[in-house]
Protein backbone atom coordinates (compact mmCIF):
# COMPACT_ATOMS: atom_id res chain seq x y z
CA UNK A 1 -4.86 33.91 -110.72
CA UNK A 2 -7.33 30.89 -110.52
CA UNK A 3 -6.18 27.73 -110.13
CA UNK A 4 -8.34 26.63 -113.56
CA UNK A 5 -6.58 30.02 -115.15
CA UNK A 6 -3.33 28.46 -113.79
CA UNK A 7 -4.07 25.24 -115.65
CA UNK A 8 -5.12 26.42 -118.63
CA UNK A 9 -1.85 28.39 -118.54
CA UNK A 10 0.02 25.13 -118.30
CA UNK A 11 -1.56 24.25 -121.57
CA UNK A 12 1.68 25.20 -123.88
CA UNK A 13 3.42 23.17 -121.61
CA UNK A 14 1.23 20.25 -122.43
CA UNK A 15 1.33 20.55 -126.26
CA UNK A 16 3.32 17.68 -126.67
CA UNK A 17 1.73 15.26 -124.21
CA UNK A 18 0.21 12.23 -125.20
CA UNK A 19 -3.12 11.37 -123.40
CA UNK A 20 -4.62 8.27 -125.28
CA UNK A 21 -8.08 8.64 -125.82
CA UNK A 22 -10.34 6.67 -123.45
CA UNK A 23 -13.37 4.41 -123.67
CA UNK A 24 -15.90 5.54 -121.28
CA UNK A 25 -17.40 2.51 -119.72
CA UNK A 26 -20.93 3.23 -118.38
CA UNK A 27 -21.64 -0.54 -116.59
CA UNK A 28 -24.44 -2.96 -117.54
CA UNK A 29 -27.52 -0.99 -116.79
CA UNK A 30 -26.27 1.77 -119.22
CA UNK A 31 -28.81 2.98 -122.15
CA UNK A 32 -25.50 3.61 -124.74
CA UNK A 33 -23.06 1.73 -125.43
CA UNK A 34 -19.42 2.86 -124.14
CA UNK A 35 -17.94 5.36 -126.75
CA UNK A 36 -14.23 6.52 -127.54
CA UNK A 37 -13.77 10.16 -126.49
CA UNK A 38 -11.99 11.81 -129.45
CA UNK A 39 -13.21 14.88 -129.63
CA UNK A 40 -10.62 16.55 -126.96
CA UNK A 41 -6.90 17.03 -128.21
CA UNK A 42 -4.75 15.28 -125.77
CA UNK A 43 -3.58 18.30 -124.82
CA UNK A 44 -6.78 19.71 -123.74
CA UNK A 45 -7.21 16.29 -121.93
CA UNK A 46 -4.61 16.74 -119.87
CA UNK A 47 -5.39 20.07 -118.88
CA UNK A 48 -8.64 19.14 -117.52
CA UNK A 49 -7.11 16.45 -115.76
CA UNK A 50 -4.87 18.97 -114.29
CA UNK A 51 -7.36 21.14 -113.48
CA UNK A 52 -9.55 18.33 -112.26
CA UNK A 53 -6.63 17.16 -109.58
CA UNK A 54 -6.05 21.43 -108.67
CA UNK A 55 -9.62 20.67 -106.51
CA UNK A 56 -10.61 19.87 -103.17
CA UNK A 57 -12.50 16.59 -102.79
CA UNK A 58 -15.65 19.43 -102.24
CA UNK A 59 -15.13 21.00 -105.21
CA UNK A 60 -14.86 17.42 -107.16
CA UNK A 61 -18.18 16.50 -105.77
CA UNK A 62 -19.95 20.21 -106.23
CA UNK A 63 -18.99 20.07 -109.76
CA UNK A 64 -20.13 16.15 -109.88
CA UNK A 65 -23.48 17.06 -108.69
CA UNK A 66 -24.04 20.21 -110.91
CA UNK A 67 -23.24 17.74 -113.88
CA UNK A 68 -25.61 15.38 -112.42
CA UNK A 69 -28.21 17.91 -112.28
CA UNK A 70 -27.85 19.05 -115.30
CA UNK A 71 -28.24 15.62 -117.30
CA UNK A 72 -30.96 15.12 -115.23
CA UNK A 73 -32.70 18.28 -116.77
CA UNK A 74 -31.33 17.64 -120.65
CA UNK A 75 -32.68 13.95 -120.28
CA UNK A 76 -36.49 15.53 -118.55
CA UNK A 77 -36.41 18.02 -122.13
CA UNK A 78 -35.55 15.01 -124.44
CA UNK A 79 -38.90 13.09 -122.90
CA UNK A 80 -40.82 17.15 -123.14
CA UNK A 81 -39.81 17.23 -126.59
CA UNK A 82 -40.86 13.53 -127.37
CA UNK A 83 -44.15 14.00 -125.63
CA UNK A 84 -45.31 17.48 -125.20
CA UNK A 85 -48.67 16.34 -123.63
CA UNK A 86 -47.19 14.36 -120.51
CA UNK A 87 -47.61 16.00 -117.05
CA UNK A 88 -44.24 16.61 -115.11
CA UNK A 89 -45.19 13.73 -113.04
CA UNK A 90 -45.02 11.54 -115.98
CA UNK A 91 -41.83 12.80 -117.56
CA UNK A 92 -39.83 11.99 -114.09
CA UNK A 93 -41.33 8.51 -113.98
CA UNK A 94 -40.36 8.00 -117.70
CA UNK A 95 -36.58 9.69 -116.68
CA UNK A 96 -36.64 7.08 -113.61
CA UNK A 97 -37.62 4.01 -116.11
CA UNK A 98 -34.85 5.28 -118.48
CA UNK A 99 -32.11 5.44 -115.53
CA UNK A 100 -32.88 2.46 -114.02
CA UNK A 101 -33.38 -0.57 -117.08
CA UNK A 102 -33.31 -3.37 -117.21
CA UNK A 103 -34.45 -3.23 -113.88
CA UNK A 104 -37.90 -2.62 -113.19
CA UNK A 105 -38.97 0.66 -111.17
CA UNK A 106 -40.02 -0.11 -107.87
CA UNK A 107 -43.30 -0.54 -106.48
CA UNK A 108 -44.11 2.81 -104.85
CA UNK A 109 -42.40 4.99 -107.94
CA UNK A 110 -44.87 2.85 -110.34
């Protein structure tokens, strides 16, 4: 059995576990404005945090980069959809001005 099969397992366990929800703050150069996670059961919050401790440093930053990736790729379709005539060139500038406000991009990337 997995180790994620494992914690999902532990889940019944859990049921009556108490994980207060959490406000996500994304620092001063974020585009949103920090939100309240409530749409995970505390229950299902603490599994994933089980699960999440269950892996190796590698497998933390493996699944870190896949996420990374792929907001990287849902944030590239938002700017396709916005403006289907731009060149890929243009939609990664435009996803580099969006990650890196206030602050200007820099020189070379203009």
């Amino acid at each position: 059995m997995s180790r994620a099969h494992a914690a999902l397992g532990a889940r019944d366990r859990l049921e009556s576990c108490c994980v207060p929800s959490a406000i996500v703050w994304l620092g001063p150069r974020a585009n949103i404005s920090g939100v309240a996670i409530t749409d995970t059961s505390p229950a299902a919050q603490a599994v994933l945090l089980e699960t999440q401790r269950a892996m190796s440093g590698e497998q933390r930053l493996l699944l870190a980069f896949e996420m990374s990736l792929f907001a990287r790729e849902l944030a590239k379709e938002g700017i396709r959809r916005e403006h289907p005539e731009w060149p890929e060139a243009r939609v990664r500038q435009e996803l580099l001005r969006l990650a890196f406000l206030p602050a200007p991009l820099p020189a070379p990337l203009r």
